[in-house]
C-alpha atoms as a PDB file:
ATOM      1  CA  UNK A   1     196.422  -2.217 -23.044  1.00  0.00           C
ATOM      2  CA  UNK A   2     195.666  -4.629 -20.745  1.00  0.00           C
ATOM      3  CA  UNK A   3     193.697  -7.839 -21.108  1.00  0.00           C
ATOM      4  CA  UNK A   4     193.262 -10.376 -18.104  1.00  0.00           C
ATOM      5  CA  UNK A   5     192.046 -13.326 -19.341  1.00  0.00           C
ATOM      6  CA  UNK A   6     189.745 -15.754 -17.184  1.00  0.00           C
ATOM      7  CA  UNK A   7     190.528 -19.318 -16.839  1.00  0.00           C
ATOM      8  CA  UNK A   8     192.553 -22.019 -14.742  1.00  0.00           C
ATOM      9  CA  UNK A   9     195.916 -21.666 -15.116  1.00  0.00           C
ATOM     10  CA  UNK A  10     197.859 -25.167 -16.800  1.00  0.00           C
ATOM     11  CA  UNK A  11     194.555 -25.972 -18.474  1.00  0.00           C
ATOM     12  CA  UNK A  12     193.989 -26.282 -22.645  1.00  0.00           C
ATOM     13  CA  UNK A  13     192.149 -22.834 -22.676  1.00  0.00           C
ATOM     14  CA  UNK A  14     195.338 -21.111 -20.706  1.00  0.00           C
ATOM     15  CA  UNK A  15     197.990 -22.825 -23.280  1.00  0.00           C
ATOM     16  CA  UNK A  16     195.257 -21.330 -26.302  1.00  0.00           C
ATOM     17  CA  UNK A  17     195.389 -18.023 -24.398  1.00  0.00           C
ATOM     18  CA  UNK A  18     199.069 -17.659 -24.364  1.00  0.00           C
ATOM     19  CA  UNK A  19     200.017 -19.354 -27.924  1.00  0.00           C
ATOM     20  CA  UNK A  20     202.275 -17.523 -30.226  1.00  0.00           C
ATOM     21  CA  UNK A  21     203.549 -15.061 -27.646  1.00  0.00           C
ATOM     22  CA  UNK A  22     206.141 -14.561 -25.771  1.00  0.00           C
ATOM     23  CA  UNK A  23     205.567 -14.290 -21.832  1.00  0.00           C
ATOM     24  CA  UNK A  24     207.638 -13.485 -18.202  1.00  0.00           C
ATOM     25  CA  UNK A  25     208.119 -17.194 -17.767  1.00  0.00           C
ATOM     26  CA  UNK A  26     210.620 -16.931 -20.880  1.00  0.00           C
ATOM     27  CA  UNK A  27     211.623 -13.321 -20.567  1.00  0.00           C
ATOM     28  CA  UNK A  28     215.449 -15.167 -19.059  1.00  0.00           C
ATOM     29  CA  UNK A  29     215.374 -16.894 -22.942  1.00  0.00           C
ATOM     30  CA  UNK A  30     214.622 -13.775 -24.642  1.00  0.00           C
ATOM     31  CA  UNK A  31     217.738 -12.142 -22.817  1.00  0.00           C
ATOM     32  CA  UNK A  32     219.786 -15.266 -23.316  1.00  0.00           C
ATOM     33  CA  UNK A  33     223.218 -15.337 -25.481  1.00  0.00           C
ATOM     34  CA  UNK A  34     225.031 -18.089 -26.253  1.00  0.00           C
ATOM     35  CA  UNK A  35     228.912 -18.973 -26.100  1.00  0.00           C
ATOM     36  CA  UNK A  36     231.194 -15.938 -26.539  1.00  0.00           C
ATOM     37  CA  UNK A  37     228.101 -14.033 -26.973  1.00  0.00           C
ATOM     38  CA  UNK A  38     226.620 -15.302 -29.866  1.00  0.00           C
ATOM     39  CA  UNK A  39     223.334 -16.832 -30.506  1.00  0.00           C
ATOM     40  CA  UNK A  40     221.818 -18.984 -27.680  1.00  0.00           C
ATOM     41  CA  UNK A  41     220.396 -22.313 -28.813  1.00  0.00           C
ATOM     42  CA  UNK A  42     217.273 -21.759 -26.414  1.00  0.00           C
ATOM     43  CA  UNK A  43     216.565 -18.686 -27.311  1.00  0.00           C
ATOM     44  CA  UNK A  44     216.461 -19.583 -31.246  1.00  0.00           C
ATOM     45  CA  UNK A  45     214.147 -23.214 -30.160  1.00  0.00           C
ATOM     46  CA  UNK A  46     211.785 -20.891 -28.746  1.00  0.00           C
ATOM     47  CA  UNK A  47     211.721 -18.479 -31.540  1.00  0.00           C
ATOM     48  CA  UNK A  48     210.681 -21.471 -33.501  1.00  0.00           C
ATOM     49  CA  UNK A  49     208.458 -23.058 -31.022  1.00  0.00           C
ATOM     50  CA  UNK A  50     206.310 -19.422 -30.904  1.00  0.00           C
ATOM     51  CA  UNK A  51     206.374 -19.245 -34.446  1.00  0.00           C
ATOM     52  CA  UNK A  52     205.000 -22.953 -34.893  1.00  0.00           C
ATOM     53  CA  UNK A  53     202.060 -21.757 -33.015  1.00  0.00           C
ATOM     54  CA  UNK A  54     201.452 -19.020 -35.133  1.00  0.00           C
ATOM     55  CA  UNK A  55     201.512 -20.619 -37.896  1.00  0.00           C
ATOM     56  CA  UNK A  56     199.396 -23.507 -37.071  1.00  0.00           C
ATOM     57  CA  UNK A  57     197.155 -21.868 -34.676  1.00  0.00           C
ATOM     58  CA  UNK A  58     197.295 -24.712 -32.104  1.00  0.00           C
ATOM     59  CA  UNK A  59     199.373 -24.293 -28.652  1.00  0.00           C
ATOM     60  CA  UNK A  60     202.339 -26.577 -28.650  1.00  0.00           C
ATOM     61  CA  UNK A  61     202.993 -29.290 -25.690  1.00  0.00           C
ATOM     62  CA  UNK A  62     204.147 -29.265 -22.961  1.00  0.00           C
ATOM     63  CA  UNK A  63     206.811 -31.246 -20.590  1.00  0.00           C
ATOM     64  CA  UNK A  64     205.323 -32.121 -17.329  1.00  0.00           C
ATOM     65  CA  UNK A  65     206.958 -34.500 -14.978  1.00  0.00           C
ATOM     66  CA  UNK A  66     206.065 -35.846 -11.731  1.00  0.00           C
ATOM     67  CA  UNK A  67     207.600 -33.167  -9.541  1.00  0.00           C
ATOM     68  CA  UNK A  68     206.194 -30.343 -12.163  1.00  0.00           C
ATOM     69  CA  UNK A  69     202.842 -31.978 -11.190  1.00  0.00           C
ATOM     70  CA  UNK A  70     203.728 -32.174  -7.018  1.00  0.00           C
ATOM     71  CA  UNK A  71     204.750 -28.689  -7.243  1.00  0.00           C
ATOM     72  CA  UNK A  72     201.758 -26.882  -8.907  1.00  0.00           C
ATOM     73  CA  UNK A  73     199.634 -29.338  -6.071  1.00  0.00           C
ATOM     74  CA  UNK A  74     201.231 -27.460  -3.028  1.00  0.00           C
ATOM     75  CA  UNK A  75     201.252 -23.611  -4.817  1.00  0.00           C
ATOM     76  CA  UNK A  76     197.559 -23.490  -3.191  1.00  0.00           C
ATOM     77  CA  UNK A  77     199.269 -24.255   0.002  1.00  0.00           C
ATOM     78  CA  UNK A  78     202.099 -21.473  -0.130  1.00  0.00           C
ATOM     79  CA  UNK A  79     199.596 -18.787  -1.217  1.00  0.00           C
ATOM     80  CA  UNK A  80     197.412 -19.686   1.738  1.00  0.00           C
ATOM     81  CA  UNK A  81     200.197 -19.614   3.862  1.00  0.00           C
ATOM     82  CA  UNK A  82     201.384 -16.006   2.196  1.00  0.00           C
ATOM     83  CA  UNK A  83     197.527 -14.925   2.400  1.00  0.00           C
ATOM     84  CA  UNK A  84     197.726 -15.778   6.335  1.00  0.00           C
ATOM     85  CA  UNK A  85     201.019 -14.298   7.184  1.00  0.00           C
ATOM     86  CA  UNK A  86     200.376 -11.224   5.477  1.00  0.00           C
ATOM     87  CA  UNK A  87     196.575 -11.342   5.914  1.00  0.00           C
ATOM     88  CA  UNK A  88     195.716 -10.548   2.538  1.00  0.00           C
ATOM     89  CA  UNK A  89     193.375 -11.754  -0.068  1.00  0.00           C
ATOM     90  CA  UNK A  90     195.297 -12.770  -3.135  1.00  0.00           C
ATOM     91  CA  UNK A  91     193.277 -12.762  -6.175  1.00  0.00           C
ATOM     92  CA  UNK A  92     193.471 -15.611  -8.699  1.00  0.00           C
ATOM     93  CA  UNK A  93     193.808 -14.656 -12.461  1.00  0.00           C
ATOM     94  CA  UNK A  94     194.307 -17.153 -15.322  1.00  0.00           C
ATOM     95  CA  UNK A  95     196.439 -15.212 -18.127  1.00  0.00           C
ATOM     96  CA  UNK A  96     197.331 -11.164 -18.391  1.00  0.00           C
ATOM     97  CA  UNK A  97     198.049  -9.908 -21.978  1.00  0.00           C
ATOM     98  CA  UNK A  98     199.661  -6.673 -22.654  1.00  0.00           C
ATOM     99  CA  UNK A  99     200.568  -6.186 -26.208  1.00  0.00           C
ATOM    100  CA  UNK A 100     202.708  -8.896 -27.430  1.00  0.00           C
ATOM    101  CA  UNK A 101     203.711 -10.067 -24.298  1.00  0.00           C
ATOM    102  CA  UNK A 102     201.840 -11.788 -21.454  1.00  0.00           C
ATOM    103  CA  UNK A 103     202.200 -13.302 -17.819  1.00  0.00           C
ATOM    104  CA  UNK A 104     200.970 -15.628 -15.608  1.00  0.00           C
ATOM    105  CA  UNK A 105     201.177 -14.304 -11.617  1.00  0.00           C
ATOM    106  CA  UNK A 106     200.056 -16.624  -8.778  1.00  0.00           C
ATOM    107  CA  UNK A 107     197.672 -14.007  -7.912  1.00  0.00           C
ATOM    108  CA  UNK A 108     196.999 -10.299  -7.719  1.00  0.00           C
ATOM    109  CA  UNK A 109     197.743  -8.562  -4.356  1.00  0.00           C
ATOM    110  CA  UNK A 110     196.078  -5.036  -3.481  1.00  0.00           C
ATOM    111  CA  UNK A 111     196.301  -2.756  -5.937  1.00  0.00           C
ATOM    112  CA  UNK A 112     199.996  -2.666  -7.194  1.00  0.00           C
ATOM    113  CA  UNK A 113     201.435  -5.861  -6.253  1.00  0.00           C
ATOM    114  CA  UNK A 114     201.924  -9.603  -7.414  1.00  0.00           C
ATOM    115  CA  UNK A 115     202.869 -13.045  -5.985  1.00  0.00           C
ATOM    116  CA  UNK A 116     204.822 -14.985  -7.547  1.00  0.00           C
ATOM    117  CA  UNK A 117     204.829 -18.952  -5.586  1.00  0.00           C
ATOM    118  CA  UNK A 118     207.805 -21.181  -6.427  1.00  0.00           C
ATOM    119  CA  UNK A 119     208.133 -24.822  -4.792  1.00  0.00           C
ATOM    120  CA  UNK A 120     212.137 -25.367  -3.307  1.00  0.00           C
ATOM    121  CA  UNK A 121     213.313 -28.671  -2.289  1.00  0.00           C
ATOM    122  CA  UNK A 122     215.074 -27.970   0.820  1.00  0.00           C
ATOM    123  CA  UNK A 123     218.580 -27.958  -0.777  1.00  0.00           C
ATOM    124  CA  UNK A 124     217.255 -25.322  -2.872  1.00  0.00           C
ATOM    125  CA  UNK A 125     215.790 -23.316  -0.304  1.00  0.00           C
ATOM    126  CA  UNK A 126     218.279 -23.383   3.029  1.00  0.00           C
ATOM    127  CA  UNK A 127     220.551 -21.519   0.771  1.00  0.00           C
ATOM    128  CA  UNK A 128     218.160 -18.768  -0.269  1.00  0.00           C
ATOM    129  CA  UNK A 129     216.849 -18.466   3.879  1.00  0.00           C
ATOM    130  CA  UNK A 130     220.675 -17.992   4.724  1.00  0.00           C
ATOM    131  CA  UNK A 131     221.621 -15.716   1.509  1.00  0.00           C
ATOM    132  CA  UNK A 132     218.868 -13.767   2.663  1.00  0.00           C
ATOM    133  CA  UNK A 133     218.638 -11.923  -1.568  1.00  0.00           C
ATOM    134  CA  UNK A 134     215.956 -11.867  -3.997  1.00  0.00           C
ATOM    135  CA  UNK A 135     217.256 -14.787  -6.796  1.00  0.00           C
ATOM    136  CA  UNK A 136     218.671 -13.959  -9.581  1.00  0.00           C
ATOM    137  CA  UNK A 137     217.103 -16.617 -11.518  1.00  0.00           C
ATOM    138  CA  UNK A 138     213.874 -15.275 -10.728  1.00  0.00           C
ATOM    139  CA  UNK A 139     214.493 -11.243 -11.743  1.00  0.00           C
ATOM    140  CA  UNK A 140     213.887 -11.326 -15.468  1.00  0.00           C
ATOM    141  CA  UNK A 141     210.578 -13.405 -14.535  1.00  0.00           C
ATOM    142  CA  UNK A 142     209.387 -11.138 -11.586  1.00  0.00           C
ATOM    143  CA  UNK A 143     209.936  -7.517 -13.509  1.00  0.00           C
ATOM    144  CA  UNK A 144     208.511  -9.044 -16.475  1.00  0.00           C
ATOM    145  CA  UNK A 145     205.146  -9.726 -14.296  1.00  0.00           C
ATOM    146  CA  UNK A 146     205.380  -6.058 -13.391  1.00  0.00           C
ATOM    147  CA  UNK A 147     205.983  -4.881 -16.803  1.00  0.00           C
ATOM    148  CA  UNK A 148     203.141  -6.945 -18.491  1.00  0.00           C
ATOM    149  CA  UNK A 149     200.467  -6.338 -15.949  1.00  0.00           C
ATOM    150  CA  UNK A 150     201.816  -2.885 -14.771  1.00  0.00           C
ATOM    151  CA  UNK A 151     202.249  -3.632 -11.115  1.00  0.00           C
ATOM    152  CA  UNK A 152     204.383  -2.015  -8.482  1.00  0.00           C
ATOM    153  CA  UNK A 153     206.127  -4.789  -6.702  1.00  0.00           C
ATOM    154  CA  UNK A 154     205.686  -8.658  -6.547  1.00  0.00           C
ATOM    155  CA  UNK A 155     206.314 -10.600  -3.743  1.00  0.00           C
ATOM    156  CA  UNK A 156     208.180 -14.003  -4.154  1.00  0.00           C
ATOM    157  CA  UNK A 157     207.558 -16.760  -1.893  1.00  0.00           C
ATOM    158  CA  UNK A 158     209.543 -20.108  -1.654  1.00  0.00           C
ATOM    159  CA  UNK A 159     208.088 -22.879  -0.426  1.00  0.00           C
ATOM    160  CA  UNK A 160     208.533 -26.148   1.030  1.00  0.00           C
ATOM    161  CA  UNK A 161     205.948 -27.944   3.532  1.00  0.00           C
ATOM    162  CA  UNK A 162     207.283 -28.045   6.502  1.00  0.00           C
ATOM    163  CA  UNK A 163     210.079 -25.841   5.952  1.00  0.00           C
ATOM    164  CA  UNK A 164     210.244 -22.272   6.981  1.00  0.00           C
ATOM    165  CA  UNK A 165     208.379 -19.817   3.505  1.00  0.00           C
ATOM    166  CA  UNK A 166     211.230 -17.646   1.928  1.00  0.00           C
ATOM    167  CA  UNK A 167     209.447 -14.615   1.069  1.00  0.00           C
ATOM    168  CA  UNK A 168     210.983 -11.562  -0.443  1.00  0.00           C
ATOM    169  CA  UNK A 169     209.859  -8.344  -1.981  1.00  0.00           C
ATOM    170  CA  UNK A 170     210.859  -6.551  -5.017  1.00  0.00           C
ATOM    171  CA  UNK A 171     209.868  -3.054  -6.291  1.00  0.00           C
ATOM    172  CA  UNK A 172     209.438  -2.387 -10.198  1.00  0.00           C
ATOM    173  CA  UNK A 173     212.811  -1.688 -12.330  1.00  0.00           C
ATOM    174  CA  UNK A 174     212.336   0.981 -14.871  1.00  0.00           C
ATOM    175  CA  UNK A 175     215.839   0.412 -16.010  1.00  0.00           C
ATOM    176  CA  UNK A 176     215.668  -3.700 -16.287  1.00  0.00           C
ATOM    177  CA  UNK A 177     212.263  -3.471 -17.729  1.00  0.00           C
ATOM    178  CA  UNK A 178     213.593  -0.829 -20.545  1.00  0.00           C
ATOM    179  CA  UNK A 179     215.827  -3.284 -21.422  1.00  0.00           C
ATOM    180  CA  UNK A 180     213.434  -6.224 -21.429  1.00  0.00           C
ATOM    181  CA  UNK A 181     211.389  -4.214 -23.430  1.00  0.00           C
ATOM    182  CA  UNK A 182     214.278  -3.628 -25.994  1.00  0.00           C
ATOM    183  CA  UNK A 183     214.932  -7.568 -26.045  1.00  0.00           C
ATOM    184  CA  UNK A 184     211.172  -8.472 -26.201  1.00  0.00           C
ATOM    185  CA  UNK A 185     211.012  -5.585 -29.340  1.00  0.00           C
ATOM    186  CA  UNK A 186     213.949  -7.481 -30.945  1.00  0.00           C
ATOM    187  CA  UNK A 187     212.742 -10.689 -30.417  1.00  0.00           C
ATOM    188  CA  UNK A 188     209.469 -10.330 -32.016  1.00  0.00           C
ATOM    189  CA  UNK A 189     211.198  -8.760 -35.287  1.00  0.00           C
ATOM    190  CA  UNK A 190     212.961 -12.251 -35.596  1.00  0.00           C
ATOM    191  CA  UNK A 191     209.592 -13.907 -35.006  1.00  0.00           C
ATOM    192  CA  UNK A 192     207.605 -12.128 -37.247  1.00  0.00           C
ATOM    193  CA  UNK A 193     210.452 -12.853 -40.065  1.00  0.00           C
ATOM    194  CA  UNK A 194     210.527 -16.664 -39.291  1.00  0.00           C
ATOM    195  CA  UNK A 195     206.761 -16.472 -39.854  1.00  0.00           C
ATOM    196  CA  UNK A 196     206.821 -14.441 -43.049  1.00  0.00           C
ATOM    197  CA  UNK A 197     209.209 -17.101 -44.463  1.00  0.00           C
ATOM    198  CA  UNK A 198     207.237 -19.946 -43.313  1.00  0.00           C
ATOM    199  CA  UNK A 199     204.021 -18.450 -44.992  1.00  0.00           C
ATOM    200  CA  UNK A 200     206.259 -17.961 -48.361  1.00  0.00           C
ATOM    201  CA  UNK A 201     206.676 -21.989 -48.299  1.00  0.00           C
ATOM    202  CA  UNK A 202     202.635 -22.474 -48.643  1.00  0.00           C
ATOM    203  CA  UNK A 203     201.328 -22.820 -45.149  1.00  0.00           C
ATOM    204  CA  UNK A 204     197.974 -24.454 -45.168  1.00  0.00           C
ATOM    205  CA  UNK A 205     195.372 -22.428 -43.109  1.00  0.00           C
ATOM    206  CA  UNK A 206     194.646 -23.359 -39.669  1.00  0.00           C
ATOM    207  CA  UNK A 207     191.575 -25.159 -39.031  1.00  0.00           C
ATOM    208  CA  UNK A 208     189.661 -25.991 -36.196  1.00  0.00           C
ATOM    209  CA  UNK A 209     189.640 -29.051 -34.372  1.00  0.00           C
ATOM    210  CA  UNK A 210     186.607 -31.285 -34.867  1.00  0.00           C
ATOM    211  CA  UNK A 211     183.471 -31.480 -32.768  1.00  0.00           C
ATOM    212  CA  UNK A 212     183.742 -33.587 -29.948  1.00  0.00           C
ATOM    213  CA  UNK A 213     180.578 -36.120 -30.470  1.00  0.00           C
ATOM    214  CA  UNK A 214     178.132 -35.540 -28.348  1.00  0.00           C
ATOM    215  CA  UNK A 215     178.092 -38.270 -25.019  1.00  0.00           C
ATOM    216  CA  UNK A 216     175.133 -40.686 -24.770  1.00  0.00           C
ATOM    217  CA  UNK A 217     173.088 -40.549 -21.625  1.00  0.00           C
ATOM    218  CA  UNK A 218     171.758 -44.312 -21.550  1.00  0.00           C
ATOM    219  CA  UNK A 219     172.359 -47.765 -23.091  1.00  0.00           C
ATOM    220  CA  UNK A 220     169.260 -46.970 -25.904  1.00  0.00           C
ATOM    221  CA  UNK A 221     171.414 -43.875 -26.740  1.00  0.00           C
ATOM    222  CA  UNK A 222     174.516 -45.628 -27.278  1.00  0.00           C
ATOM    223  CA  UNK A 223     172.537 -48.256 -29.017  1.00  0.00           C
ATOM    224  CA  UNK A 224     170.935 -45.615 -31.585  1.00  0.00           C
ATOM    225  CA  UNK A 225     174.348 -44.157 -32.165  1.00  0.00           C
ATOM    226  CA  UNK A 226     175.656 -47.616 -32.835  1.00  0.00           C
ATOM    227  CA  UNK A 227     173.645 -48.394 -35.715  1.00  0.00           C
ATOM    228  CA  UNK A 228     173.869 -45.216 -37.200  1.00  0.00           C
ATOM    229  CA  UNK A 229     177.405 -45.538 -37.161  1.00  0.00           C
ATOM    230  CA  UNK A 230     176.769 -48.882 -38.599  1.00  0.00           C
ATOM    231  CA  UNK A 231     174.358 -47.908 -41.452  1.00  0.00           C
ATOM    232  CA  UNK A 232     176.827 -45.351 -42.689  1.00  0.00           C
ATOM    233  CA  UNK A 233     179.661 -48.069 -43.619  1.00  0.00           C
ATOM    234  CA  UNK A 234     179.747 -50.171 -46.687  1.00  0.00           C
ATOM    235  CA  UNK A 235     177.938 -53.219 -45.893  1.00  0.00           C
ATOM    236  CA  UNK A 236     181.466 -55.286 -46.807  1.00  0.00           C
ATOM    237  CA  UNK A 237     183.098 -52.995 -43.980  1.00  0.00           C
ATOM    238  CA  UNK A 238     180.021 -53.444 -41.602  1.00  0.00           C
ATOM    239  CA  UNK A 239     180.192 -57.382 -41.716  1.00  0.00           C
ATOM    240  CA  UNK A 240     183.999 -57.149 -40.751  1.00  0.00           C
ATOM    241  CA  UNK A 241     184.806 -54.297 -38.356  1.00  0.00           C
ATOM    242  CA  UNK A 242     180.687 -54.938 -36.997  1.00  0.00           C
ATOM    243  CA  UNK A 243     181.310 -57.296 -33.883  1.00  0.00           C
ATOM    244  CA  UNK A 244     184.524 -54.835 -32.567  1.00  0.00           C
ATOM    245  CA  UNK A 245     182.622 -51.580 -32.957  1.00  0.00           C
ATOM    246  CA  UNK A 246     180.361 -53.490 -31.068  1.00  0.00           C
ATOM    247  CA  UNK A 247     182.575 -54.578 -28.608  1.00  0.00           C
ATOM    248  CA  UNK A 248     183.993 -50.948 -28.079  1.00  0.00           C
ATOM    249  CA  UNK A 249     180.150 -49.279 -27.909  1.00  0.00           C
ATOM    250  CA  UNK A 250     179.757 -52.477 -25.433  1.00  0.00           C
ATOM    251  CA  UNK A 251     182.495 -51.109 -22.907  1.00  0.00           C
ATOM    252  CA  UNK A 252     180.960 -47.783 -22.473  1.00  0.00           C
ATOM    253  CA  UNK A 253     177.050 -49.264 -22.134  1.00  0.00           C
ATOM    254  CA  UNK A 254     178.055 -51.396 -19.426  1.00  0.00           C
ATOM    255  CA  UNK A 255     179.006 -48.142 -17.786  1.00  0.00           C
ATOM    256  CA  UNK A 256     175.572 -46.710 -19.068  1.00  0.00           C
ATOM    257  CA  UNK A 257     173.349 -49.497 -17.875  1.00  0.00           C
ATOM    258  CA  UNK A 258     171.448 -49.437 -14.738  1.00  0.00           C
ATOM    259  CA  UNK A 259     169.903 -52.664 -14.271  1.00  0.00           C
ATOM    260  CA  UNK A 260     171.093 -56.189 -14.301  1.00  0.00           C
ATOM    261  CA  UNK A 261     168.781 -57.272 -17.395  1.00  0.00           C
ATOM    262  CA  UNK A 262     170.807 -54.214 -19.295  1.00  0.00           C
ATOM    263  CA  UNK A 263     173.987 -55.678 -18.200  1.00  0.00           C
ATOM    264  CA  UNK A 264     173.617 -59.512 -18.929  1.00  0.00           C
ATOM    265  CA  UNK A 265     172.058 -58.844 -22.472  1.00  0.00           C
ATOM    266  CA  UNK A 266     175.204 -56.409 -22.790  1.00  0.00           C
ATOM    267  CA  UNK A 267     177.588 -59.303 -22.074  1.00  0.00           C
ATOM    268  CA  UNK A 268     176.133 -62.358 -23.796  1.00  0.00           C
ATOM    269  CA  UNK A 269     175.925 -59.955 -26.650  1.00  0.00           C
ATOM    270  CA  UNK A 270     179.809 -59.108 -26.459  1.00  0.00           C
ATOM    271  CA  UNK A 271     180.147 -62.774 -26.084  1.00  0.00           C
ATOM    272  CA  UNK A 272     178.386 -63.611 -29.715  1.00  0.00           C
ATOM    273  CA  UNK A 273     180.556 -60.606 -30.762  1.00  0.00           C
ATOM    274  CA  UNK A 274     183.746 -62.178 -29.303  1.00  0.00           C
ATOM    275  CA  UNK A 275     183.189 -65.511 -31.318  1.00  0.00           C
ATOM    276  CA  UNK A 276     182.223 -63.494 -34.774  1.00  0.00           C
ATOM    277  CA  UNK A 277     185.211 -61.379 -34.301  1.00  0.00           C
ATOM    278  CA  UNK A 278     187.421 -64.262 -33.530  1.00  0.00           C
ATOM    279  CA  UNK A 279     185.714 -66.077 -36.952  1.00  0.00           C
ATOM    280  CA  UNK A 280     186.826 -63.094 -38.749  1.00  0.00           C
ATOM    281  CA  UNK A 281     190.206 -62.900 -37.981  1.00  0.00           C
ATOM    282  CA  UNK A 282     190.636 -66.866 -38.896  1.00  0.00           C
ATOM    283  CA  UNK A 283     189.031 -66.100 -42.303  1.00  0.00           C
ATOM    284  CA  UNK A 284     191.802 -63.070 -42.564  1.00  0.00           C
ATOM    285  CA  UNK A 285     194.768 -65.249 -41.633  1.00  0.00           C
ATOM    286  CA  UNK A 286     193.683 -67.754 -44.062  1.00  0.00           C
ATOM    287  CA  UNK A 287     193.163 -65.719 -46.853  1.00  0.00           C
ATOM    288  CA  UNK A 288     196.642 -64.033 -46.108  1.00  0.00           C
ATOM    289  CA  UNK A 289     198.357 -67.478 -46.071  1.00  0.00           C
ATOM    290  CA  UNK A 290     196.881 -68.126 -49.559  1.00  0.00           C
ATOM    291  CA  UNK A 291     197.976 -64.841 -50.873  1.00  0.00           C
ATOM    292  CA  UNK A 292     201.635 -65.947 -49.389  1.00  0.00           C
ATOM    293  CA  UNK A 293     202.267 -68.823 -51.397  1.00  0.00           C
END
C-alpha cells in the first residue's frame, strides 16, 4: 500500500520518514556483489547503517559537500525547464512508502509517470547527449521509483545551466523490478537478523529527543529565564559559572533589545560580568597551583 508522505525533501522530517528502510536511491547497493561475487563491502555498511536506525530510532547522518549542496540548488531549475519543454505540471512530493521500501522522485508527472532530475558537470553530460542511452547507473534507481510508487515510466533529465537538458524516457520493467524485488526480499531477511542479534545484546529503548526550550520574545523574558536558571543551581555553582551564563543570556538580549537604554545597561552589565568572570578564573588558577606543589 501506498503512503506519500508530505514534507521537504533533504530536511530532518524527510531523513525521520525514510529511517530504517531501504529506498531506490540504494536499490544499485542492494544488487551489489563484491569481488568474484562474494559479499560487497557497501552493501553489508548499509545493512548496518539501516539496522542502526532501527535500533536506535534516530536517522543516521548524512555526507553533504559543497557540490551535493550546488546541485540540489539548481534541481528547481531543471524541473522548470522539464515543466516548460514538456508543458507539464510536475507535482512535488516529499517521501513515497510502499511496504518496506520507499523513494524519493523529483516530482510526480500525470498520472503514471515520474521525474527523476540529476545535475551533470559537462564532462559528465556531453557523453550521455552523444551516447544518446538511458544510463546504466541510473536503471536500478529509476525502476525502483516505478516499483515503489507504482508508476508507468519516469523521465530522467540531466542537467547543466547553460548546457543543452539530456532528457530520456523509460517505461516500467516487470522483469528488472521482479528481480529487485527478490534482492530487496533478501536484503531485509539479513536486516531483520542483524537487528534480532543486536536486541539479544540489551539494546536500551529509544527515547525521544528533549524539548527544545521555548525562545524568549524580549530582554524581560530572557531576564526571567535567567534567574530561574540561576535559582535552580547550588548557590556554590551559581557564584562561579553566574557571570558566564550571564554573559551567554547577554549575547542573545542584545539581539532582543529594542532601545538604546536596553542595550547600554546590557553591556556595562557584561562588562561587571567580564571582570567577575576574569576574578574567578585567577582564584581557579591559584588554587590549582597550590594543589600542584
Amino acid at each position: 500500500m501506498i503512503e506519500i508522505i508530505t514534507c521537504e525533501q533533504n530536511t530532518d522530517e524527510w531523513r525521520r520518514a525514510r529511517a530504517g528502510i531501504v529506498t531506490a536511491s540504494t536499490f544499485s547497493t542492494v544488487l551489489a556483489k563484491g569481488k568474484g561475487g562474494g559479499e560487497s563491502l557497501t552493501r553489508q555498511k548499509l545493512l548496518y547503517r539501516l539496522a542502526g536506525e532501527i535500533i536506535t530510532g534516530e536517522a543516521a547522518e548524512t555526507f553533504s559537500n559543497g557540490a551535493m549542496e550546488r546541485g540540489h540548488a539548481m534541481e528547481e531549475e531543471a524541473r522548470d525547464l522539464y515543466a516548460f519543454i514538456n508543458d507539464v505540471e510536475p507535482e512535488l512530493v516529499g517521501f513515497i512508502r510502499n511496504g518496506r521500501k520507499g523513494a524519493s522522485p523529483d516530482a510526480l508527472t500525470g498520472v503514471s509517470g515520474l521525474l527523476e532530475i540529476k545535475t551533470h558537470k559537462p564532462e559528465i553530460l556531453i557523453p550521455m547527449i552523444f551516447k544518446d542511452e538511458f544510463p546504466p547507473e541510473h536503471i536500478a534507481q529509476t525502476q525502483g521509483q516505478l516499483w515503489v510508487c507504482e508508476r508507468e515510466w519516469v523521465d530522467l533529465i540531466c542537467y547543466w545551466p547553460g548546457m543543452p537538458p539530456f532528457v530520456k524516457r523509460a517505461v516500467r520493467d516487470d522483469d528488472y523490478i521482479k528481480t529487485l524485488d527478490s534482492a530487496v526480499e533478501q536484503f531485509n531477511s539479513e536486516l531483520d537478523a542483524i537487528v534480532e542479534r543486536l536486541r539479544s545484546y540489551g539494546c536500551q529503548t529509544p527515547v525521544a529527543p528533549p524539548a527544545q526550550p521555548e525562545l524568549p520574545a524580549s530582554v524581560a523574558d530572557l531576564a526571567s529565564m535567567n534567574a530561574k536558571h540561576n535559582q535552580a543551581l547550588n548557590p556554590d555553582v551559581r557564584e562561579v559559572t553566574g557571570p558566564i551564563r550571564y554573559l551567554k543570556y547577554a549575547e542573545k538580549a542584545l539581539d532582543l533589545a529594542q532601545s538604546t537604554e536596553e542595550i547600554s545597561a546590557l553591556v556595562a552589565r557584561m562588562e561587571d560580568s567580564v571582570r567577575t568572570a576574569h576574578v574567578v578564573k585567577d582564584a581557579v588558577e591559584r588554587n590549582r597551583a597550590r594543589v600542584s606543589q
